[in-house]
C-alpha atoms as a PDB file:
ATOM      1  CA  UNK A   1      50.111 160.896 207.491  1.00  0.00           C
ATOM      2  CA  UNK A   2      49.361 158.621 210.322  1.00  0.00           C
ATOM      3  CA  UNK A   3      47.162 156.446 210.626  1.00  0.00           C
ATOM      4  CA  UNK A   4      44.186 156.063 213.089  1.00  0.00           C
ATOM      5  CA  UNK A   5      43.954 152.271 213.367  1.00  0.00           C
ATOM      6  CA  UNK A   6      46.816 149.902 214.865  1.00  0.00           C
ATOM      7  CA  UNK A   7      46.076 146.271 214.997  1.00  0.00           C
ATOM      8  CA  UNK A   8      48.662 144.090 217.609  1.00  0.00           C
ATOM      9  CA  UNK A   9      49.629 141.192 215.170  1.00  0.00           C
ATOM     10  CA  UNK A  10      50.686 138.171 218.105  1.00  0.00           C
ATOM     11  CA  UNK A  11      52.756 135.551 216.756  1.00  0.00           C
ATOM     12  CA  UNK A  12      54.684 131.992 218.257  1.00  0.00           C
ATOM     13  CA  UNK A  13      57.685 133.706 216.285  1.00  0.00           C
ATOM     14  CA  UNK A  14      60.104 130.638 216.840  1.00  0.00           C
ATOM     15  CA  UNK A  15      57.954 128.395 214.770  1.00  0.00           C
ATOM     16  CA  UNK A  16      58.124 128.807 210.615  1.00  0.00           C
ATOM     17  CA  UNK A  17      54.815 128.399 209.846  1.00  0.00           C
ATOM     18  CA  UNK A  18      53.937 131.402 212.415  1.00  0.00           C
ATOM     19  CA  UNK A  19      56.622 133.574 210.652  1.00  0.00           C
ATOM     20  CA  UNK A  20      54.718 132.846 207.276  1.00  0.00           C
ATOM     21  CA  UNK A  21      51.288 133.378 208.898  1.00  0.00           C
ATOM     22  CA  UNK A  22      52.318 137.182 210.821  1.00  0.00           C
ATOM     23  CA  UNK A  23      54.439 138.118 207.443  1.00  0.00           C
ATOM     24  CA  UNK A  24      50.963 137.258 205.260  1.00  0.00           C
ATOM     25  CA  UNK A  25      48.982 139.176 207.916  1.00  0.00           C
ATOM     26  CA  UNK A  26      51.146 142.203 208.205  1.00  0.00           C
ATOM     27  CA  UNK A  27      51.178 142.555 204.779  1.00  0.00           C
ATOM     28  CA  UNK A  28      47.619 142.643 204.504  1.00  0.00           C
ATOM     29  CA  UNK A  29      47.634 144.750 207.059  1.00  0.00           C
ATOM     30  CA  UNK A  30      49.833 147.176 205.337  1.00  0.00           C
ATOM     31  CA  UNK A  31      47.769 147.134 202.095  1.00  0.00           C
ATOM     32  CA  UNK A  32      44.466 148.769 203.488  1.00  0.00           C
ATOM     33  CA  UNK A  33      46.580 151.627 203.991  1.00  0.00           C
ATOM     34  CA  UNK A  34      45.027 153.516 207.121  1.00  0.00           C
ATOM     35  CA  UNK A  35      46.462 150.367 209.276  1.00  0.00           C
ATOM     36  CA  UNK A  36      49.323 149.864 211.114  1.00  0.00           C
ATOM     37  CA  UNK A  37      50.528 146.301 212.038  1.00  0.00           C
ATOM     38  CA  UNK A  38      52.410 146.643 215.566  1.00  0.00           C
ATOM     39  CA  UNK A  39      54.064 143.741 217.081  1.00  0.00           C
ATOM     40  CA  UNK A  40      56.254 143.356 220.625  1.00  0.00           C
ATOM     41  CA  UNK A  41      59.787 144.255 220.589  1.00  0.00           C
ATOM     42  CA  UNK A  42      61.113 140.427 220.533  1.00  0.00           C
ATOM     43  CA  UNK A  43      58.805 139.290 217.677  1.00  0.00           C
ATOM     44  CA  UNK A  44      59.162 141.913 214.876  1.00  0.00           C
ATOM     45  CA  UNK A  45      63.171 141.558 215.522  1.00  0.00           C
ATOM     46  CA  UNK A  46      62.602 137.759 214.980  1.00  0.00           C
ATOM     47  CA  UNK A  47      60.071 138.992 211.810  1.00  0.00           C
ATOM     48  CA  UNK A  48      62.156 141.078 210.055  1.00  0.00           C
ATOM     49  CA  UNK A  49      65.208 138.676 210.794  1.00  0.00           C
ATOM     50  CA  UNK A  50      62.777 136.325 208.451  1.00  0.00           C
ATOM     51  CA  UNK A  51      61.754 138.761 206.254  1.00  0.00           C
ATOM     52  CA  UNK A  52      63.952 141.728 206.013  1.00  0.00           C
ATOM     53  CA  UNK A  53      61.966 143.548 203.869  1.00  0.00           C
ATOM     54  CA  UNK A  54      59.193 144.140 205.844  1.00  0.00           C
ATOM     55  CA  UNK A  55      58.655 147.702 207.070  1.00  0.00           C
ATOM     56  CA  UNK A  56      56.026 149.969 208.177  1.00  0.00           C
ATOM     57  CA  UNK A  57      55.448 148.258 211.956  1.00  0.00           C
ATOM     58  CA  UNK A  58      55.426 149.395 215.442  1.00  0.00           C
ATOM     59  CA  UNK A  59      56.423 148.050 218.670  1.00  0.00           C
ATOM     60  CA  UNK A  60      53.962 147.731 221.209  1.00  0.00           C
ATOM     61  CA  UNK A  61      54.942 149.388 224.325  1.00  0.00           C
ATOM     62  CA  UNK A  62      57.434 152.124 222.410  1.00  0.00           C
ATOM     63  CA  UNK A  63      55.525 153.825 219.492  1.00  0.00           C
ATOM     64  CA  UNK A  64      52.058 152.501 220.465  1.00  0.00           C
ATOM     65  CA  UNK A  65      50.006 151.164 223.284  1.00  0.00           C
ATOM     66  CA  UNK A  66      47.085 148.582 224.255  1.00  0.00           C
ATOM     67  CA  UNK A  67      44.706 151.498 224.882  1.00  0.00           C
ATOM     68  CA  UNK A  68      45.708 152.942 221.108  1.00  0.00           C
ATOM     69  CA  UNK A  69      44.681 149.038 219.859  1.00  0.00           C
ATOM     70  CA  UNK A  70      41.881 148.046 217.917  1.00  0.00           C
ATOM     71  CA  UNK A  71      42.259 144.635 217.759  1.00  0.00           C
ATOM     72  CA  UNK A  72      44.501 141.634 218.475  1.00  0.00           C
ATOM     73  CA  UNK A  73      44.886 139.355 216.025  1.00  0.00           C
ATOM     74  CA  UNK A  74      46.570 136.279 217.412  1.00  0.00           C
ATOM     75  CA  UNK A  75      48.319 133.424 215.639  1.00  0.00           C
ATOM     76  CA  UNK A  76      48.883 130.395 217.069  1.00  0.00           C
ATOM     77  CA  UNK A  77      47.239 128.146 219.724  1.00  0.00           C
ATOM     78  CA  UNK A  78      45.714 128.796 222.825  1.00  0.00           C
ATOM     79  CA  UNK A  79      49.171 129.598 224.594  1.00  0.00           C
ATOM     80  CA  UNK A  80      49.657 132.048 222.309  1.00  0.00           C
ATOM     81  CA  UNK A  81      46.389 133.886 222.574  1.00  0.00           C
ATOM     82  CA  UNK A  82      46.730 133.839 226.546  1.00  0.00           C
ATOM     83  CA  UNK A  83      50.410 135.340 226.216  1.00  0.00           C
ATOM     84  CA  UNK A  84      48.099 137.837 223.775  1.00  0.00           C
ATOM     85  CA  UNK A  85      45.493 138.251 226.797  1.00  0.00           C
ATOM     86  CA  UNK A  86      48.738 139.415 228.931  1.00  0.00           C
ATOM     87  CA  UNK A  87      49.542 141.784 226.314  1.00  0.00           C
ATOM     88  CA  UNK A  88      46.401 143.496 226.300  1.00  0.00           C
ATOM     89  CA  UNK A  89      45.557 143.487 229.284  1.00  0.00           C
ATOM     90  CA  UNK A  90      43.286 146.417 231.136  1.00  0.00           C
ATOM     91  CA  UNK A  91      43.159 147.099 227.545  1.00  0.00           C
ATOM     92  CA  UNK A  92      39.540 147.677 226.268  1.00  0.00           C
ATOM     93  CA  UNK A  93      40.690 145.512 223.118  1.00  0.00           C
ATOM     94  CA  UNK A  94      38.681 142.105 221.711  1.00  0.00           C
ATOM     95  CA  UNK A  95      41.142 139.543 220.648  1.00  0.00           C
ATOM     96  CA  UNK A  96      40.779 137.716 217.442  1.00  0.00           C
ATOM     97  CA  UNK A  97      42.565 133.740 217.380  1.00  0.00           C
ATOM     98  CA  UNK A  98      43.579 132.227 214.163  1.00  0.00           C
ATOM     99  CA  UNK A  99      44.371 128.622 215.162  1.00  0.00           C
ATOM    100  CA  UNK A 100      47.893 127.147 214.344  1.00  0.00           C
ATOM    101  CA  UNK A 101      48.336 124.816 217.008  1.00  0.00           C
ATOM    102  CA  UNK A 102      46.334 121.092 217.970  1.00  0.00           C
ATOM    103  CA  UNK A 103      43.046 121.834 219.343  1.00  0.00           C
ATOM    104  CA  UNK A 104      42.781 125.495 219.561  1.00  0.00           C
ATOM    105  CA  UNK A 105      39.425 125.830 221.873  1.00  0.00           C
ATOM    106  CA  UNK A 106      40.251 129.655 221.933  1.00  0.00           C
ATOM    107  CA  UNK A 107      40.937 130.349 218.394  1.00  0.00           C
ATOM    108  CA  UNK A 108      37.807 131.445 215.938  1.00  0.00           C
ATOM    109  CA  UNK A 109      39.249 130.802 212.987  1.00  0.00           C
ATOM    110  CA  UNK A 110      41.862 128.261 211.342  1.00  0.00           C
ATOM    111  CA  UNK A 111      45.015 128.864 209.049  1.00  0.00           C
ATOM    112  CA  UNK A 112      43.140 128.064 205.840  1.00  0.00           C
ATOM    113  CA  UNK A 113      40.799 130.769 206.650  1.00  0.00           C
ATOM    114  CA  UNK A 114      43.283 133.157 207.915  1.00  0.00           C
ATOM    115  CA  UNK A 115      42.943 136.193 204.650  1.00  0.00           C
ATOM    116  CA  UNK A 116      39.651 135.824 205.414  1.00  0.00           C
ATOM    117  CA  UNK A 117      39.821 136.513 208.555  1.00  0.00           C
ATOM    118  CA  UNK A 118      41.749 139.829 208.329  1.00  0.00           C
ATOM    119  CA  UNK A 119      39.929 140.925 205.646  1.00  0.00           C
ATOM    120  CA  UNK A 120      37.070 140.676 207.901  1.00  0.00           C
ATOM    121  CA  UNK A 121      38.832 142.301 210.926  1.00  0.00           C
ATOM    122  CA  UNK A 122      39.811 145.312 208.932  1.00  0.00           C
ATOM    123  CA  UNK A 123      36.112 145.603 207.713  1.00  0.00           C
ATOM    124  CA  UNK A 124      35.006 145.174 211.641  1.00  0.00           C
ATOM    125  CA  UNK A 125      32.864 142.624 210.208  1.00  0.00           C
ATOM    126  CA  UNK A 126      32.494 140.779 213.664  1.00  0.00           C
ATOM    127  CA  UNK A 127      31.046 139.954 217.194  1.00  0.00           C
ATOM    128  CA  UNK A 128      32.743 140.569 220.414  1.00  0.00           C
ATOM    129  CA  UNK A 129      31.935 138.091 223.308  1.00  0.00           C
ATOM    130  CA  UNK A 130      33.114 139.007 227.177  1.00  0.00           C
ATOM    131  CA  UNK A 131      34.786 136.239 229.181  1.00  0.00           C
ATOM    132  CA  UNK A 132      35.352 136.207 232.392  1.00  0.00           C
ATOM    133  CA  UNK A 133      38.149 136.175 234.234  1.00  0.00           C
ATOM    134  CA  UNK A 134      39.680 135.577 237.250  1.00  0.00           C
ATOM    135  CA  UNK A 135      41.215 137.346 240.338  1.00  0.00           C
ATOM    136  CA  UNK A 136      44.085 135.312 242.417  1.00  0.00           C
ATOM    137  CA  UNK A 137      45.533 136.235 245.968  1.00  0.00           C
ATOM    138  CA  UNK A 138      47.633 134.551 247.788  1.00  0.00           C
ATOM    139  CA  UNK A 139      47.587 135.162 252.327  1.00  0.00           C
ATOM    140  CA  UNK A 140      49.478 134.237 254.842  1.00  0.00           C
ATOM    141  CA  UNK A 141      47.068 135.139 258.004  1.00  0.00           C
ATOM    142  CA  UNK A 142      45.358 138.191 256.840  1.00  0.00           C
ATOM    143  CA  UNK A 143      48.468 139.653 254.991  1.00  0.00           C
ATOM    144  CA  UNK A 144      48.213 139.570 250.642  1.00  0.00           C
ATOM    145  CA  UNK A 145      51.464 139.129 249.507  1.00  0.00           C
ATOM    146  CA  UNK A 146      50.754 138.386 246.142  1.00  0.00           C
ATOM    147  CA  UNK A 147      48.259 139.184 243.244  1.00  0.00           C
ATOM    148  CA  UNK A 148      47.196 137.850 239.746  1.00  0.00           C
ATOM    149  CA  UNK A 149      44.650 137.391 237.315  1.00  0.00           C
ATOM    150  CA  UNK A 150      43.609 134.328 234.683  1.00  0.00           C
ATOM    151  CA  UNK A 151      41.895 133.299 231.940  1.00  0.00           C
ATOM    152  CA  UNK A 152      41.510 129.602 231.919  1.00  0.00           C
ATOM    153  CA  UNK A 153      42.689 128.889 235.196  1.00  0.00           C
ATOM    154  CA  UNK A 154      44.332 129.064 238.724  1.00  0.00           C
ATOM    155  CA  UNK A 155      46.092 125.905 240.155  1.00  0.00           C
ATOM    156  CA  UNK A 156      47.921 124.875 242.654  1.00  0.00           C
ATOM    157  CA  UNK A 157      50.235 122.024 242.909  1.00  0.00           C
ATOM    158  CA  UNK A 158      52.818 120.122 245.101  1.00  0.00           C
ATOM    159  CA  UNK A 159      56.077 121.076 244.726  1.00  0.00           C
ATOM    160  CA  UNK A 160      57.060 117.267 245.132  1.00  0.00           C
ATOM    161  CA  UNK A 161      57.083 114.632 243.591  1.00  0.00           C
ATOM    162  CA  UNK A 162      56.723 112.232 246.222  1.00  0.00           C
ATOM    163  CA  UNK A 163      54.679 113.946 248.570  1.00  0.00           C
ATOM    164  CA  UNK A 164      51.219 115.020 248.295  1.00  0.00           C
ATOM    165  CA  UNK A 165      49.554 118.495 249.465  1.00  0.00           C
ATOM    166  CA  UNK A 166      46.682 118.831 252.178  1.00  0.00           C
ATOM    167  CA  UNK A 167      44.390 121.500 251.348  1.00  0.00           C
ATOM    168  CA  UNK A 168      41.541 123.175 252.980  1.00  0.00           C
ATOM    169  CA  UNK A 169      38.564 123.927 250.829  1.00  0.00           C
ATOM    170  CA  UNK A 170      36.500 126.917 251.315  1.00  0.00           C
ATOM    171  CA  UNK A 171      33.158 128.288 249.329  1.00  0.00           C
ATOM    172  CA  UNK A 172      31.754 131.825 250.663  1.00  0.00           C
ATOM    173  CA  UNK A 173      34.320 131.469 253.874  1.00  0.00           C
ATOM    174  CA  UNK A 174      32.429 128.321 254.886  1.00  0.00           C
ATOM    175  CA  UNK A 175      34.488 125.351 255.325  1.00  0.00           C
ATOM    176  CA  UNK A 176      33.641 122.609 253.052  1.00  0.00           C
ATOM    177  CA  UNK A 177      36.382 119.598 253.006  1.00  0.00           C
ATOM    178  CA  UNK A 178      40.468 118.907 253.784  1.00  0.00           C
ATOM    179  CA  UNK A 179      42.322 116.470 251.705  1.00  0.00           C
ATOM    180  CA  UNK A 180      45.150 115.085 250.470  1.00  0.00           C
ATOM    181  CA  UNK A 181      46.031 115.724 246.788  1.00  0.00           C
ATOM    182  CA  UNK A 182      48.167 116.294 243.658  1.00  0.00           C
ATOM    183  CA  UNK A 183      46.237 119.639 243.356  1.00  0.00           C
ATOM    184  CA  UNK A 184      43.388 121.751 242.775  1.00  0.00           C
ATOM    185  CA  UNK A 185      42.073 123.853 239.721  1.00  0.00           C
ATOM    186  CA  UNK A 186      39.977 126.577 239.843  1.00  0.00           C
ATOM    187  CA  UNK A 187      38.898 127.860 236.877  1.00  0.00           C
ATOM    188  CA  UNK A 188      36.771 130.076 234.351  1.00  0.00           C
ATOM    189  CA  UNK A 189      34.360 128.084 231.811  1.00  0.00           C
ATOM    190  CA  UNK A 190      36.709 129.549 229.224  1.00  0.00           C
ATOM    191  CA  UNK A 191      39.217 127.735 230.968  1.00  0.00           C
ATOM    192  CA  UNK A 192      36.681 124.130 231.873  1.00  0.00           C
ATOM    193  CA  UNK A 193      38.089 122.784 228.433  1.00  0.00           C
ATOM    194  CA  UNK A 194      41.848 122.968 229.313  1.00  0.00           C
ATOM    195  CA  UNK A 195      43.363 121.725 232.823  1.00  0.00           C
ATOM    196  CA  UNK A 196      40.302 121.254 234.599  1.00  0.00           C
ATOM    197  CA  UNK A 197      38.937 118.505 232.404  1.00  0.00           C
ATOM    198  CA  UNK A 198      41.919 116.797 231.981  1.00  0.00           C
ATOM    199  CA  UNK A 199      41.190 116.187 235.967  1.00  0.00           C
ATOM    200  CA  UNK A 200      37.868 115.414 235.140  1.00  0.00           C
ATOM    201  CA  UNK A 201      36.336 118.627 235.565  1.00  0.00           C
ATOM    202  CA  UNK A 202      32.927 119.414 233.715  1.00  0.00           C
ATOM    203  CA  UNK A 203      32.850 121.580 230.104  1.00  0.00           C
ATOM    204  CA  UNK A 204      30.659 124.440 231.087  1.00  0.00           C
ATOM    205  CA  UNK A 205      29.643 126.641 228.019  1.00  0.00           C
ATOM    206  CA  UNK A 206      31.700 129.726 227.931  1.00  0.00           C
ATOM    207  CA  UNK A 207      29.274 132.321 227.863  1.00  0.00           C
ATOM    208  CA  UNK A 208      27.982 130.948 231.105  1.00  0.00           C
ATOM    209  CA  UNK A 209      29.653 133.131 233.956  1.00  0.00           C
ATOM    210  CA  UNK A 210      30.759 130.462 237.166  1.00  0.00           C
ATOM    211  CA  UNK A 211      33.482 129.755 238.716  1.00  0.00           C
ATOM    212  CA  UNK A 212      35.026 125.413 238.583  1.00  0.00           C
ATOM    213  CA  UNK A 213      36.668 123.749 240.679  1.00  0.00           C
ATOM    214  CA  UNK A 214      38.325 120.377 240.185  1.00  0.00           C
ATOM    215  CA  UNK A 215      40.404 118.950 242.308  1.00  0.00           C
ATOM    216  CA  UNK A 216      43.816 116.596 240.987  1.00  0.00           C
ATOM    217  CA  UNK A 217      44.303 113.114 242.010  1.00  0.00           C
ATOM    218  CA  UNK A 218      42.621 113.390 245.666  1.00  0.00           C
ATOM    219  CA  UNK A 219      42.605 110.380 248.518  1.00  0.00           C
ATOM    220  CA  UNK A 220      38.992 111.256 249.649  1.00  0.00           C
ATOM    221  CA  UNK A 221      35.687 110.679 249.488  1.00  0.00           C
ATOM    222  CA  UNK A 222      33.836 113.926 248.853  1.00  0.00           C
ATOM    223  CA  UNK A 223      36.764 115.367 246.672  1.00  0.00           C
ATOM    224  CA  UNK A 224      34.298 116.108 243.373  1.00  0.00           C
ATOM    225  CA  UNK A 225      34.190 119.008 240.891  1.00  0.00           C
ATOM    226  CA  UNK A 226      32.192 121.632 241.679  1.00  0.00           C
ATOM    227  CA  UNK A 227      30.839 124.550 239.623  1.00  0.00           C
ATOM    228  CA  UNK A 228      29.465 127.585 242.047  1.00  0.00           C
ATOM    229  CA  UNK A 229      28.187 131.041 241.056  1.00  0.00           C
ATOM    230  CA  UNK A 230      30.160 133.756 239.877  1.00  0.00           C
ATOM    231  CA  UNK A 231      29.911 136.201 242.720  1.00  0.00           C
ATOM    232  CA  UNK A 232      31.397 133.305 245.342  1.00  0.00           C
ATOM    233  CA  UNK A 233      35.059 132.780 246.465  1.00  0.00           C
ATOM    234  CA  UNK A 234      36.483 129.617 246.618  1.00  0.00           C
ATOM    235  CA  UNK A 235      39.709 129.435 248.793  1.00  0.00           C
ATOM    236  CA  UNK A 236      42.092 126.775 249.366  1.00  0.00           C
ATOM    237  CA  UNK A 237      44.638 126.897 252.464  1.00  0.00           C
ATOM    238  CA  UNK A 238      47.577 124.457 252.468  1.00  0.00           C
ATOM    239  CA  UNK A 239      47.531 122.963 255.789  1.00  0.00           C
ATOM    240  CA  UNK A 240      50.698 123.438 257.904  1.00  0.00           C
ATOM    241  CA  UNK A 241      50.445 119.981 259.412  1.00  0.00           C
ATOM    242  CA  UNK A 242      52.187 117.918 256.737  1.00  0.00           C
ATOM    243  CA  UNK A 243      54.817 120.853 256.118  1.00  0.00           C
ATOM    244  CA  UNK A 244      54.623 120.440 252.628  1.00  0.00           C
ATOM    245  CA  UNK A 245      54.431 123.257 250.271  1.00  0.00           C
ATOM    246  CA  UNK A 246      53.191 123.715 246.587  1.00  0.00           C
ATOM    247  CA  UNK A 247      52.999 125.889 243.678  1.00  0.00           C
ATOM    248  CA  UNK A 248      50.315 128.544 242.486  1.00  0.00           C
ATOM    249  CA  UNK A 249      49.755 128.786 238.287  1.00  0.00           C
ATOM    250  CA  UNK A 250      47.898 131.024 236.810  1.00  0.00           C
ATOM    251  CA  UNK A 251      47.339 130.192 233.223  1.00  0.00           C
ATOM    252  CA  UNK A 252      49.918 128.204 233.171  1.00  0.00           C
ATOM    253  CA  UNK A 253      52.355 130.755 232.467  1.00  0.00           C
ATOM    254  CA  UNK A 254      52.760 132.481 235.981  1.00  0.00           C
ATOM    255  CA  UNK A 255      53.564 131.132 238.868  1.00  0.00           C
ATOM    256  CA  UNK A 256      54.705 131.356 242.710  1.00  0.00           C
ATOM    257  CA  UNK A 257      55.440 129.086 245.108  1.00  0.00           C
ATOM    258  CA  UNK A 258      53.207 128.485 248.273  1.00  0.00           C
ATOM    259  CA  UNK A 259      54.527 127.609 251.947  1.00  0.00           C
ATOM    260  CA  UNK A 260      52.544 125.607 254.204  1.00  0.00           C
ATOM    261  CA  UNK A 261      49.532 128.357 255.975  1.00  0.00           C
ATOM    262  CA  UNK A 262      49.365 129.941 252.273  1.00  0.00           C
ATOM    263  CA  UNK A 263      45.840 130.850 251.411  1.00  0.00           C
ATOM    264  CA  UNK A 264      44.924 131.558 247.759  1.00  0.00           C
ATOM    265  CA  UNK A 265      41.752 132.902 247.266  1.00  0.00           C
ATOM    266  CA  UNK A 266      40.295 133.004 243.920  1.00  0.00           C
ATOM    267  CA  UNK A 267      37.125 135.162 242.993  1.00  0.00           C
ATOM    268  CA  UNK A 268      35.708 136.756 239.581  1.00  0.00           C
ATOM    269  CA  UNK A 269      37.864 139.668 238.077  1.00  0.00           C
ATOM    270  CA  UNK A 270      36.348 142.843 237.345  1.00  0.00           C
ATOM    271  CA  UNK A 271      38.518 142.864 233.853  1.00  0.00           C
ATOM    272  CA  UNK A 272      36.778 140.679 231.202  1.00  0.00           C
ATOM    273  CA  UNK A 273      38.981 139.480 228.409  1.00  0.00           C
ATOM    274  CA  UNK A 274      37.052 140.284 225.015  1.00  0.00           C
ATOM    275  CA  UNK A 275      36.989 137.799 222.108  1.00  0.00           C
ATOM    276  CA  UNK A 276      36.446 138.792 218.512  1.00  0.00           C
ATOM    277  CA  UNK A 277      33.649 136.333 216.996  1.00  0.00           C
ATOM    278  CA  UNK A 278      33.449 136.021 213.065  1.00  0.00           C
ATOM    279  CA  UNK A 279      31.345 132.725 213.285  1.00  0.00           C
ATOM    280  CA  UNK A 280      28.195 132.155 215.143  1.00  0.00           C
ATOM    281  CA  UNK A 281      28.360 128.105 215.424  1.00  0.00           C
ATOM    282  CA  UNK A 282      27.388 126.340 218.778  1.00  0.00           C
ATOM    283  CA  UNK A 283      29.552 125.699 221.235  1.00  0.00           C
ATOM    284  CA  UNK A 284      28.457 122.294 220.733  1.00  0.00           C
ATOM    285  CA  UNK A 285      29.666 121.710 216.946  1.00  0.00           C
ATOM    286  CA  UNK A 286      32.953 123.155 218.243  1.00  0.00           C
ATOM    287  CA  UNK A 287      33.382 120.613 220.988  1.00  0.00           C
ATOM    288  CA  UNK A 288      32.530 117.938 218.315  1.00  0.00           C
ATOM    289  CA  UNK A 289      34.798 119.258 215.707  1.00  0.00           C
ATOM    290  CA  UNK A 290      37.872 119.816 218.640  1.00  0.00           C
ATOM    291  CA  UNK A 291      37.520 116.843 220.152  1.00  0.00           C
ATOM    292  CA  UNK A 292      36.453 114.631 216.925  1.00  0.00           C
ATOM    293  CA  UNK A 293      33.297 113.352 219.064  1.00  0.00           C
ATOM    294  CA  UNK A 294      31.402 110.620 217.171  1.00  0.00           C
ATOM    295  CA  UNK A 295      28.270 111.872 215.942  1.00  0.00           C
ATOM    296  CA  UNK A 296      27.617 109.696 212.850  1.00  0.00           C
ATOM    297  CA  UNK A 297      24.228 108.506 212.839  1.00  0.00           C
ATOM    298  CA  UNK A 298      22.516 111.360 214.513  1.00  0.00           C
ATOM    299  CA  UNK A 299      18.962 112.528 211.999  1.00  0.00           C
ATOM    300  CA  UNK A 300      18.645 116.078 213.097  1.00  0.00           C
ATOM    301  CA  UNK A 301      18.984 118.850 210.591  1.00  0.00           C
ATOM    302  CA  UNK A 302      22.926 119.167 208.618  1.00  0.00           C
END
């Protein structure tokens, strides 16, 4: 008999405690029965390297594919559930984190919680939230030469240590400020918790759709954050003047590098990622319990 339901098990495979955590989950997995754990090629070989034993899976892209999915369950920090993201995506698939790693803004649950967790995956006994995403192009003149997507964010940077980019800034293909910087992010609210505020972008709540942008280090005086509505495009053109070129990020993960004229233009995607929700806490207790923010002393309700 096969089964109906196939659940994408996403694990940071080189660490132990990840091995335990996708060998506790698989099993699991296997025990309802009508479920069938599939992992990527690379990370059941390193899984049943650890646990030889271990049998019943598929491999994602071979004997099963994201549209055949009904969930992601992801293992790991918030690398790990972006590398997920890429996994799945076009997929119509919601992703479910269990945190491993520090901070973890992108995970719903944590490792103490994680039979929980499944057992309330395989019952479907959860929320899905949309975020949004973004679209990246990078121009020269009128010409796109190259396309991607993100999550948290888009950013570019110099390719030099010693020298800094110029950049001109564009909202709605209206000129708004040049400068001299380290870099710019542009980014989702998903993403205003990661890169961008380490630059000293804002937090905006996640189920708020806009679009950030923050830029890095920049010798000017109107060089702020901004945060402007989801249907705009912000671009950013490296000026040719100081022949200096940079590099284009998306999530961290991707990247290309930009020549001096490069234009990267960065607007909303029209592919969502979906995130499985078992709890239905604030976004404020979780930016208290990430970031450890003192709150001792406050008299509202527990």
């Amino acid at each position: 008999m096969i089964a109906d339901r196939r659940i994408l098990v996403v694990a940071h495979t080189g660490r132990e405690e990840s091995l335990d955590a996708a060998l506790q989950v698989c099993r699991q997995l296997l025990e309802a029965h009508d479920v069938v754990p599939v992992m990527s090629a690379d990370e059941r070989r390193d899984l049943q390297a650890y646990a030889p034993e271990l049998d019943g899976l598929d491999v994602l892209g071979a004997s099963c594919e994201p549209g055949d999915l009904e969930l992601v369950i992801v293992l790991g920090g918030d690398g790990t559930i972006l590398r997920a993201a890429e996994l799945v995506r076009g997929a119509d698939v919601p992703i479910l984190g269990v945190n491993l790693g520090h901070v973890g803004f992108l995970a719903e649950s944590e490792r103490d919680d994680l039979s929980q967790a499944v057992s309330r995956a395989l019952a479907g006994d959860y929320t899905v939230e949309e975020r949004m995403t973004l679209q990246v192009r990078v121009k020269y003149d009128e010409q796109v030469v190259y396309e991607d997507w993100a999550l948290n964010d888009a950013s570019i940077e110099k390719a030099s240590r010693e020298r800094m980019i110029e950049v001109m800034v564009e909202v709605d293909r209206r000129p708004l400020s040049s400068f001299g910087c380290d870099g710019v992010v542009m980014s989702t609210p998903t993403g205003s918790t990661a890169y961008s505020f380490s630059a000293g972008g804002p937090i905006v709540w996640p189920t708020l759709d806009a679009l950030l942008f923050t830029p890095i280090s920049a010798h000017a005086l109107f060089a702020k954050p901004l945060v402007v509505t989801p249907d705009s495009a912000i671009a950013v053109e490296l000026l040719d003047r100081v022949q200096t070129g940079g590099i284009l990020w998306c999530d961290g993960r991707r990247s290309i590098e930009l020549s001096p004229g490069a234009r990267v233009v960065v607007t909303r995607s029209p592919l969502p990622v979906k995130m499985a929700r078992l709890h239905r806490a604030k976004f404020t207790d979780r930016l208290v319990r990430k970031f450890n923010l003192p709150v001792v002393g406050w008299r509202g309700p527990a």
